[in-house]
PDB file of N, CA and C in Angstrom:
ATOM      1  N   UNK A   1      -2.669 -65.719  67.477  1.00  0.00           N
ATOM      2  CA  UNK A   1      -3.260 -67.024  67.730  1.00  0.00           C
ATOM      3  C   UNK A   1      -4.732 -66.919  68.088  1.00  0.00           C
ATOM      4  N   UNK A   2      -5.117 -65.617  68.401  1.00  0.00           N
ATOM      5  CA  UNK A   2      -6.583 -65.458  68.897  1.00  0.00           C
ATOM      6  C   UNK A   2      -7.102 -66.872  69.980  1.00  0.00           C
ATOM      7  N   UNK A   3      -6.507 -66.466  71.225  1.00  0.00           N
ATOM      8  CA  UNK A   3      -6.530 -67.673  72.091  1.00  0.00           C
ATOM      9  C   UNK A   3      -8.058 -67.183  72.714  1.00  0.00           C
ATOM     10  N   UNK A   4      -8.628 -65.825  73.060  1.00  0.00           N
ATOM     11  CA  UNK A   4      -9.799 -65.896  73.249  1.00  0.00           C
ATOM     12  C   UNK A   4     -10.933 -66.212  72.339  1.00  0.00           C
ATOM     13  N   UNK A   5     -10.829 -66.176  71.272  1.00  0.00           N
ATOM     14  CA  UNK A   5     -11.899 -66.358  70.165  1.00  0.00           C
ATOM     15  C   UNK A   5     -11.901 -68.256  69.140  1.00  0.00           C
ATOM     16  N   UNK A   6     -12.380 -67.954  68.291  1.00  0.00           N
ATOM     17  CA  UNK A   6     -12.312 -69.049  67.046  1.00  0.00           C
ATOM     18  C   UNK A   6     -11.292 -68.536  65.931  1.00  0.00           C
ATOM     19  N   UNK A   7     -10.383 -69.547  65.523  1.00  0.00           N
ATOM     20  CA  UNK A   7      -9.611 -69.024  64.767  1.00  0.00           C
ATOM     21  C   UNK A   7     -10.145 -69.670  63.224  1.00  0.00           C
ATOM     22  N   UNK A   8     -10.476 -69.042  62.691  1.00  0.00           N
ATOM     23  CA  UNK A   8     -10.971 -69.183  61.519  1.00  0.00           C
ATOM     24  C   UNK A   8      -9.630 -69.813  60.620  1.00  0.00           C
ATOM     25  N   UNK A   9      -9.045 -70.689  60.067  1.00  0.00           N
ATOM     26  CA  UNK A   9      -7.921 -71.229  59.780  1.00  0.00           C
ATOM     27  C   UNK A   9      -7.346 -72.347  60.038  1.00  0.00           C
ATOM     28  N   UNK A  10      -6.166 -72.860  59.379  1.00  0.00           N
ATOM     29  CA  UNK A  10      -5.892 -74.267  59.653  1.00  0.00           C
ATOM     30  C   UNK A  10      -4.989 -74.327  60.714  1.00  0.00           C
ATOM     31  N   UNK A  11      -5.055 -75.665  61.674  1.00  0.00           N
ATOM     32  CA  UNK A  11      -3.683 -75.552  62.420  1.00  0.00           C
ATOM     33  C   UNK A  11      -3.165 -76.740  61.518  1.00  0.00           C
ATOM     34  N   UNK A  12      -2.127 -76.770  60.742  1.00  0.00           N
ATOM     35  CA  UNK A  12      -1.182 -77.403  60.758  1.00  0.00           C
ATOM     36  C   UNK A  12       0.040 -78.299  61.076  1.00  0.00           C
ATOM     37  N   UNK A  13       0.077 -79.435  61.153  1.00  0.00           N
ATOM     38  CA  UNK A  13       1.355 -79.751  62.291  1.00  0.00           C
ATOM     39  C   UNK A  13       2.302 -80.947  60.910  1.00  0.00           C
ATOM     40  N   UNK A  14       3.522 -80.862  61.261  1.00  0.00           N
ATOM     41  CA  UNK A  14       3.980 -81.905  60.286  1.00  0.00           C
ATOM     42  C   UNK A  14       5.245 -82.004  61.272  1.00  0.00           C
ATOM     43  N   UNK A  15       5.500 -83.224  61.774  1.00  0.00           N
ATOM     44  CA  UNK A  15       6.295 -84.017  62.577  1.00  0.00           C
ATOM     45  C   UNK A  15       6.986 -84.364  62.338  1.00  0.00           C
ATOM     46  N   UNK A  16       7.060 -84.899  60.912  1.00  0.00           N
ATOM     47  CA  UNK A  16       8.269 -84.698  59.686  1.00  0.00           C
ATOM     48  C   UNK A  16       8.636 -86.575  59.371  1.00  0.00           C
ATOM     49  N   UNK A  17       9.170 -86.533  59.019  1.00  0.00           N
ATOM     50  CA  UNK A  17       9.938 -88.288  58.920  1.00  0.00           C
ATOM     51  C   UNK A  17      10.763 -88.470  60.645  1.00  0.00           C
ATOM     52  N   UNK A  18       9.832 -89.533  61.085  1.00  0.00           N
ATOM     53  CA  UNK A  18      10.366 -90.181  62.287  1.00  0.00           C
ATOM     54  C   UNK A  18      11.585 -91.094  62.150  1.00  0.00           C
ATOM     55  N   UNK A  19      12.619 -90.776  62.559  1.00  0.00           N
ATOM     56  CA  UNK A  19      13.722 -91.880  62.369  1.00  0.00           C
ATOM     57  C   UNK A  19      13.892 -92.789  63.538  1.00  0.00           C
ATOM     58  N   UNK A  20      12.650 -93.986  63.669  1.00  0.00           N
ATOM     59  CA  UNK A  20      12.294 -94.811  65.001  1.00  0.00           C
ATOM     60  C   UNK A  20      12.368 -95.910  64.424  1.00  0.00           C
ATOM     61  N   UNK A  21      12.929 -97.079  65.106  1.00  0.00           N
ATOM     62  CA  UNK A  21      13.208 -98.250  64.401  1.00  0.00           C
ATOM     63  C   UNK A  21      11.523 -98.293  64.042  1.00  0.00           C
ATOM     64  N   UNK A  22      11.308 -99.728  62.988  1.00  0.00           N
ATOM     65  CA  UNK A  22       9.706-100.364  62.577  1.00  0.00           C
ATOM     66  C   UNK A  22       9.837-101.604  62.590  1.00  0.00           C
ATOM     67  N   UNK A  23      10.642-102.177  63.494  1.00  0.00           N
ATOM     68  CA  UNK A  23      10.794-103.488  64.131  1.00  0.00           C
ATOM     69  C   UNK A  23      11.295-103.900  65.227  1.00  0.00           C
ATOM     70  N   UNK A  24       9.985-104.851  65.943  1.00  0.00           N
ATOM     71  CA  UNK A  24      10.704-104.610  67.383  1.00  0.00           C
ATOM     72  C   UNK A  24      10.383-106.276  67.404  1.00  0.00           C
ATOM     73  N   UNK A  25      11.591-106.898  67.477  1.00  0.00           N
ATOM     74  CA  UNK A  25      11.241-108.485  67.735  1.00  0.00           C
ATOM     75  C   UNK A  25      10.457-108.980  66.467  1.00  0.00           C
ATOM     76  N   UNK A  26       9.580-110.073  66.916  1.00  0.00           N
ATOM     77  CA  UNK A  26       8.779-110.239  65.845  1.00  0.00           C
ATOM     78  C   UNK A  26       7.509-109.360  65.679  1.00  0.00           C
ATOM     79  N   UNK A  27       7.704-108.334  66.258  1.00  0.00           N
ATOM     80  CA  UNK A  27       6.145-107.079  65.970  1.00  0.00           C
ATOM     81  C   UNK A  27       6.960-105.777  64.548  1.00  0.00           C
ATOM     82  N   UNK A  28       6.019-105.747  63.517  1.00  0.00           N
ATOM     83  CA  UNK A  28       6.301-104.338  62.488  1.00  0.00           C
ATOM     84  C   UNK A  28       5.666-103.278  62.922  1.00  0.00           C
ATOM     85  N   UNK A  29       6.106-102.275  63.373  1.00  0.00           N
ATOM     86  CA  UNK A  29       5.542-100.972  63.363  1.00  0.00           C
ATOM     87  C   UNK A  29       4.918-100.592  61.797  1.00  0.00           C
ATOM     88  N   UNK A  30       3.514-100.511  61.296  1.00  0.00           N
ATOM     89  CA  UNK A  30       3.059-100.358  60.767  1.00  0.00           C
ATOM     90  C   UNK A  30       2.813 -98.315  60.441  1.00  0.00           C
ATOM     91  N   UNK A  31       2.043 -97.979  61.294  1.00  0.00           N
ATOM     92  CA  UNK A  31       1.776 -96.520  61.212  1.00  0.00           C
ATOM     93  C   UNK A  31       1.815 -95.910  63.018  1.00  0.00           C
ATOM     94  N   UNK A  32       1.919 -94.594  62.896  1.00  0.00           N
ATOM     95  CA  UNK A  32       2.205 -94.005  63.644  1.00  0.00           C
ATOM     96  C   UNK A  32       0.601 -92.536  63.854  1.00  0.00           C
ATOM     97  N   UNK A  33      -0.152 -92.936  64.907  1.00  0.00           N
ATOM     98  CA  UNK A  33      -1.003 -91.932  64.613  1.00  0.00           C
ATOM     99  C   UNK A  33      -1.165 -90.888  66.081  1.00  0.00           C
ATOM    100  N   UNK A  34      -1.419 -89.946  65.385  1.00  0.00           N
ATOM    101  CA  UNK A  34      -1.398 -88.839  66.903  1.00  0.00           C
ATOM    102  C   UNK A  34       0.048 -87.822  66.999  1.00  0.00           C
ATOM    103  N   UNK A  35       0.258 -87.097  67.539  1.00  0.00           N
ATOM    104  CA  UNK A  35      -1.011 -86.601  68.617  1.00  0.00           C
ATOM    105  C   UNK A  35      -1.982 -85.450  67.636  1.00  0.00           C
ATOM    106  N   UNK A  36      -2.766 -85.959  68.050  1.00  0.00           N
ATOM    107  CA  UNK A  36      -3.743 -84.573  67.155  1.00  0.00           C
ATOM    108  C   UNK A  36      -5.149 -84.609  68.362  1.00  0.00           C
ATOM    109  N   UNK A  37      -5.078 -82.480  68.417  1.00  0.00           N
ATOM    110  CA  UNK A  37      -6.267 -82.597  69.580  1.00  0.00           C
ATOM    111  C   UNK A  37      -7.454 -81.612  68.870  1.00  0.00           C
ATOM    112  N   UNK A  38      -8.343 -82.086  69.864  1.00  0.00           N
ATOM    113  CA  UNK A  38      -9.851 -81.683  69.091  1.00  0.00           C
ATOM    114  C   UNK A  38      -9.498 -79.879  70.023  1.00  0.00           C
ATOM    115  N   UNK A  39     -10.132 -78.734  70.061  1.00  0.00           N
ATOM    116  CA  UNK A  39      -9.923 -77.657  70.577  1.00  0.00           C
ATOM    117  C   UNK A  39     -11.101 -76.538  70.138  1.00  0.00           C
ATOM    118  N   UNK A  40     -12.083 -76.114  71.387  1.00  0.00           N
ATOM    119  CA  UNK A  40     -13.297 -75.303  70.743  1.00  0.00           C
ATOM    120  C   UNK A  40     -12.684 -74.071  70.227  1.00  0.00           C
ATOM    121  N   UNK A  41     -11.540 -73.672  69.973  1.00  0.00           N
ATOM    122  CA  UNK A  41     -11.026 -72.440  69.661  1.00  0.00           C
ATOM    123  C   UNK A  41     -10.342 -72.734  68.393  1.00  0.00           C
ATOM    124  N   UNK A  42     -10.012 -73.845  67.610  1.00  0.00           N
ATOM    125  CA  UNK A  42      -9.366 -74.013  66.397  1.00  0.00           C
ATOM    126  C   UNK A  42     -10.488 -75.574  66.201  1.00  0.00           C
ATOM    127  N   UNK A  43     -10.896 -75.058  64.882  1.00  0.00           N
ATOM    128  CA  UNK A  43     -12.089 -75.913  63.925  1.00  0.00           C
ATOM    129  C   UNK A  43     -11.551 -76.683  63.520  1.00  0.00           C
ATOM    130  N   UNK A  44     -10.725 -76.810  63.010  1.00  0.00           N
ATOM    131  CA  UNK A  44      -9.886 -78.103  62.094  1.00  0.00           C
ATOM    132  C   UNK A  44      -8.777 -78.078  62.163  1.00  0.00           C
ATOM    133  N   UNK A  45      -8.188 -79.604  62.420  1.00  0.00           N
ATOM    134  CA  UNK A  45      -6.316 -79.758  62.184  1.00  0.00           C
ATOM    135  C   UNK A  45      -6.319 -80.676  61.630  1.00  0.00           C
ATOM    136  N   UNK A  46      -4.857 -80.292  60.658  1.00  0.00           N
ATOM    137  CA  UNK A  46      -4.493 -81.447  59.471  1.00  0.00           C
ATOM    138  C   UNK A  46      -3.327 -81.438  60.219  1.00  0.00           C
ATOM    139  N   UNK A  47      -3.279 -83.244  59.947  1.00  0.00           N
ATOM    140  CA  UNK A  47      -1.489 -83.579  60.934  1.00  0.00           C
ATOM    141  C   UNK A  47      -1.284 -84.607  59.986  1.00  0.00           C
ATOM    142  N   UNK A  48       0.139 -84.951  59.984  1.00  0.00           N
ATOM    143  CA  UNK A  48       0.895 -85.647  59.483  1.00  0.00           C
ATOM    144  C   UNK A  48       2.316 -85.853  60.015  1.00  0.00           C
ATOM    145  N   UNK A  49       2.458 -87.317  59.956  1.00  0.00           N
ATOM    146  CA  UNK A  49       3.400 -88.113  60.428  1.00  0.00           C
ATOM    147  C   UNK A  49       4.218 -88.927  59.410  1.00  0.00           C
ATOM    148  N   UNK A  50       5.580 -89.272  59.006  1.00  0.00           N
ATOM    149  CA  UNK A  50       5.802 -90.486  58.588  1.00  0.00           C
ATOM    150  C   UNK A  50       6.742 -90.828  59.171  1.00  0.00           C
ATOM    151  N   UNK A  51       6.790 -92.579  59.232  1.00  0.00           N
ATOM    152  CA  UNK A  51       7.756 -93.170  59.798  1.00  0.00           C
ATOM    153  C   UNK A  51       8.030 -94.663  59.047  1.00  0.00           C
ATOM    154  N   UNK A  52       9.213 -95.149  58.799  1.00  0.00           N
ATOM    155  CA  UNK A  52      10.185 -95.680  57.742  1.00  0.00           C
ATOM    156  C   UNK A  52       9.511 -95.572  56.519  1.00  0.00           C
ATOM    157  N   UNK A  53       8.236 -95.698  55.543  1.00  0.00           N
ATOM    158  CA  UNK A  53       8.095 -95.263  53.883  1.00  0.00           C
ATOM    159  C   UNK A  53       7.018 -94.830  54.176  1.00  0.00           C
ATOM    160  N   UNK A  54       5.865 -94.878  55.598  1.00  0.00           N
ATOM    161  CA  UNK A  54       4.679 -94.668  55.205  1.00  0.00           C
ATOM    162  C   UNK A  54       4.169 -93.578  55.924  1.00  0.00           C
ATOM    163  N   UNK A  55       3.290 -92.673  55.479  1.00  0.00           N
ATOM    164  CA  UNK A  55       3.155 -91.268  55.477  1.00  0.00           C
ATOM    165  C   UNK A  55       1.476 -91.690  56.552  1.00  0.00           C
ATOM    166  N   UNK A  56       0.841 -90.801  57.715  1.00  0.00           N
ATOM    167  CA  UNK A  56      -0.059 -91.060  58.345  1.00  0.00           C
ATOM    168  C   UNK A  56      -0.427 -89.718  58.690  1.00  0.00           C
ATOM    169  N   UNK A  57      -2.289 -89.511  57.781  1.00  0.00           N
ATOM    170  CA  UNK A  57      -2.581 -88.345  57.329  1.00  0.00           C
ATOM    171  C   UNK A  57      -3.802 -88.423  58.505  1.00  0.00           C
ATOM    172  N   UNK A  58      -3.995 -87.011  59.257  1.00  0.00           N
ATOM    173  CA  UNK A  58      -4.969 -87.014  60.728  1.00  0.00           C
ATOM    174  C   UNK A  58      -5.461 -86.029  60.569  1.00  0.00           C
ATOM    175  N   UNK A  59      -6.750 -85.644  60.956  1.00  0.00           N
ATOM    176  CA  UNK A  59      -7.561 -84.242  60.266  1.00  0.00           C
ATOM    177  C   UNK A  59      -8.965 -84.951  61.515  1.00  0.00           C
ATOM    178  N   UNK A  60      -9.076 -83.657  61.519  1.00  0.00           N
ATOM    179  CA  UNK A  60     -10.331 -83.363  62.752  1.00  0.00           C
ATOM    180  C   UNK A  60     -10.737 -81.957  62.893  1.00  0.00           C
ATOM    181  N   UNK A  61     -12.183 -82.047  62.800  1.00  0.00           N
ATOM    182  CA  UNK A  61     -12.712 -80.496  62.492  1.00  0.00           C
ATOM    183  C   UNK A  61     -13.953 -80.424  63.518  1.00  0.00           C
ATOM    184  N   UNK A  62     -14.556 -79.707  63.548  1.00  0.00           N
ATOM    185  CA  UNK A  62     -15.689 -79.141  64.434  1.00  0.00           C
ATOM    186  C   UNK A  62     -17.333 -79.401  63.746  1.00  0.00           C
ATOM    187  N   UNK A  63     -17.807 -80.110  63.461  1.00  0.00           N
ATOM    188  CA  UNK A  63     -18.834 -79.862  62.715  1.00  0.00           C
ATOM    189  C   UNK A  63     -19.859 -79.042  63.050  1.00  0.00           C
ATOM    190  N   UNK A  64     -20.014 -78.306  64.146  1.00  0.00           N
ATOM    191  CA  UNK A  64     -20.291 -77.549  64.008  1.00  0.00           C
ATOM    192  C   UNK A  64     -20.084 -76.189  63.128  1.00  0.00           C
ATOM    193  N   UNK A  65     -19.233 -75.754  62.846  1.00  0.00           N
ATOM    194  CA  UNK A  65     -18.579 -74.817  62.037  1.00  0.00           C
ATOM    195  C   UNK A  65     -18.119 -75.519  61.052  1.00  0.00           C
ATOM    196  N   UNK A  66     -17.297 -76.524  60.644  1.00  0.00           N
ATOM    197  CA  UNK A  66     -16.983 -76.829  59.531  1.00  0.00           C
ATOM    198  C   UNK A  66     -18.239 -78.090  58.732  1.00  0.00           C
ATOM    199  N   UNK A  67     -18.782 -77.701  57.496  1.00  0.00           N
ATOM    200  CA  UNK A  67     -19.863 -78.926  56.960  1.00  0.00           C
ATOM    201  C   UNK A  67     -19.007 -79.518  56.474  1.00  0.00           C
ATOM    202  N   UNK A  68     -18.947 -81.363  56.591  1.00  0.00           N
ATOM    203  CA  UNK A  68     -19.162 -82.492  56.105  1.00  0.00           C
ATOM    204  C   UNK A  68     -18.603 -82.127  54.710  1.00  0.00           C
ATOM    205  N   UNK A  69     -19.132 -81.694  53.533  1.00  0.00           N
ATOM    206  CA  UNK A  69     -18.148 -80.901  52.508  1.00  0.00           C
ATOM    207  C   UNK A  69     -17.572 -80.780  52.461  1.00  0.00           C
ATOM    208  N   UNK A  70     -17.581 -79.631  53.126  1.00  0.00           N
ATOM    209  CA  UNK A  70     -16.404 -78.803  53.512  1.00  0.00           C
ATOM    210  C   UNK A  70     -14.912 -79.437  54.196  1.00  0.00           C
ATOM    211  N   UNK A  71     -15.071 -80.009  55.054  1.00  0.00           N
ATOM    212  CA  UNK A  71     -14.375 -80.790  55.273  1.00  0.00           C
ATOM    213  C   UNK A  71     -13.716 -81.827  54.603  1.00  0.00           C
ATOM    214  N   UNK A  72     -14.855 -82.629  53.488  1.00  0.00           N
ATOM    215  CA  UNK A  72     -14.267 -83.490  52.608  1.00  0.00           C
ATOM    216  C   UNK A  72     -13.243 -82.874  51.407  1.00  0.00           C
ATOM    217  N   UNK A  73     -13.427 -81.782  51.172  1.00  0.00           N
ATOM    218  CA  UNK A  73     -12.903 -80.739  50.158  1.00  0.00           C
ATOM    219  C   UNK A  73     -11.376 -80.417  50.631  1.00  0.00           C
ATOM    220  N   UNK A  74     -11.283 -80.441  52.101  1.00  0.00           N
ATOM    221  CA  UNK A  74     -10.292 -79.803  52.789  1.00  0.00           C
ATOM    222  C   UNK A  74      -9.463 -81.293  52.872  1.00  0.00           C
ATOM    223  N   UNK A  75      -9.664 -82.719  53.454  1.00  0.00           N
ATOM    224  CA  UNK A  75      -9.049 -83.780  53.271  1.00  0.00           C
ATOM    225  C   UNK A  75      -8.530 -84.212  51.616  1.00  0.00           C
ATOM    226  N   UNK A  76      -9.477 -84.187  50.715  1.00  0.00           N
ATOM    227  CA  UNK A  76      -9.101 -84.184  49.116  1.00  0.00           C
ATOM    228  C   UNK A  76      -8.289 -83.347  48.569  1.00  0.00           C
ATOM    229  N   UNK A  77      -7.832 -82.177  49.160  1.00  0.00           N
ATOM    230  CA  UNK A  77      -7.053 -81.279  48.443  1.00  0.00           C
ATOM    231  C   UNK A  77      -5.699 -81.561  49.238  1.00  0.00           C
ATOM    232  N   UNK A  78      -5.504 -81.826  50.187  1.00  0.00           N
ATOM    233  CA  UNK A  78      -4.377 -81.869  51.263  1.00  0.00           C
ATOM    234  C   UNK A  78      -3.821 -83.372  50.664  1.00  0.00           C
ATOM    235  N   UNK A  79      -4.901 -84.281  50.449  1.00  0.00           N
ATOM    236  CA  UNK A  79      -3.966 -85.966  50.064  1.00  0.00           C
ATOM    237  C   UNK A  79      -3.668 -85.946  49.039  1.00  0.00           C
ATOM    238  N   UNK A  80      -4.172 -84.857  47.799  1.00  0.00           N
ATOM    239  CA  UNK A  80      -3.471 -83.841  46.465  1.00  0.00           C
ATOM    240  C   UNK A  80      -2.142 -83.872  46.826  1.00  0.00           C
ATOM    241  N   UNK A  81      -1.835 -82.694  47.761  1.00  0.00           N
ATOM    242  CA  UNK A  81      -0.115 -81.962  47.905  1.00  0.00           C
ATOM    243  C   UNK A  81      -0.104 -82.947  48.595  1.00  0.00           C
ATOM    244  N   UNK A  82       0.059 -83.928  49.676  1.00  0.00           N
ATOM    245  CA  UNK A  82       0.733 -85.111  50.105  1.00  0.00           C
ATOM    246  C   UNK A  82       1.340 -86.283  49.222  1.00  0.00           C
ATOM    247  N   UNK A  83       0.630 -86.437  47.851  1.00  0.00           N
ATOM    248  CA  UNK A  83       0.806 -87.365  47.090  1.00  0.00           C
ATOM    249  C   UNK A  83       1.663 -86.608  46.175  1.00  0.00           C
ATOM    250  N   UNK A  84       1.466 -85.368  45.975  1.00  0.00           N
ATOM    251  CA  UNK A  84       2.906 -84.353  44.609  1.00  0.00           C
ATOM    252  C   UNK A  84       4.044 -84.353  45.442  1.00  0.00           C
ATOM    253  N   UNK A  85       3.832 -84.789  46.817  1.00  0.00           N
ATOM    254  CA  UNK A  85       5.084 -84.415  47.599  1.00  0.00           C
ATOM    255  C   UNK A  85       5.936 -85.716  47.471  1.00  0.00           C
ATOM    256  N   UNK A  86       4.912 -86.759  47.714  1.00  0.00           N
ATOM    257  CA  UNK A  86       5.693 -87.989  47.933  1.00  0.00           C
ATOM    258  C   UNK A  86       6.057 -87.993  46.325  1.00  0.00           C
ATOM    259  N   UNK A  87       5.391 -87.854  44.863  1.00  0.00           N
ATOM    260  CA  UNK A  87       5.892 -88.186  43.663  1.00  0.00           C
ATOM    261  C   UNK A  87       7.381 -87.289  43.644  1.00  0.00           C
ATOM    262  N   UNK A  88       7.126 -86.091  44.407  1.00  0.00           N
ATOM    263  CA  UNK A  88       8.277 -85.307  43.708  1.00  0.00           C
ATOM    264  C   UNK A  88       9.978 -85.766  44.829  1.00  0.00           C
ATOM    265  N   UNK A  89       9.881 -86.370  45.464  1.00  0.00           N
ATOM    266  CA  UNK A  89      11.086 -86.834  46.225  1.00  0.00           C
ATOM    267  C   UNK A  89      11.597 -87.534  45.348  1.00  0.00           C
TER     268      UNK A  89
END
């Protein structure tokens, strides 16, 4: 985990399909966002959540270490395999 240093790498988290009602009275649970934390020892996390059809994509990086690019490169390729995932179910 290299807890003293920078971990050069992704943290990953997938929470998976929430099985939580998406109606409470007359309020719709729409999306579900969090938890995702910022951390000077890991540069970027991609998270993902879904709950009843809709999928909630969370990404946070360091700009210091990670460029704006770079980062956009890393969100565009990830909503790639999020979207082959949802076609291929």
């Amino acid at each position: 985990m290299n807890w003293q240093g920078l971990n050069y790498g992704y943290a990953i988290t997938n929470v998976g399909r929430m099985r939580i009602p998406t109606t409470y009275d007359q309020y719709q649970l729409e999306s579900v966002y969090g938890p995702i934390v910022y951390s000077d020892v890991n540069e970027k996390t991609v998270g993902v959540i879904t709950v009843g059809d809709k999928v909630t994509f969370l990404m946070s990086y360091n700009q210091t270490i990670v460029a704006p690019a770079t980062a956009e490169k890393i969100r565009k390729t990830t909503m790639d395999y999020l979207s082959n995932a949802v076609r291929s179910r």
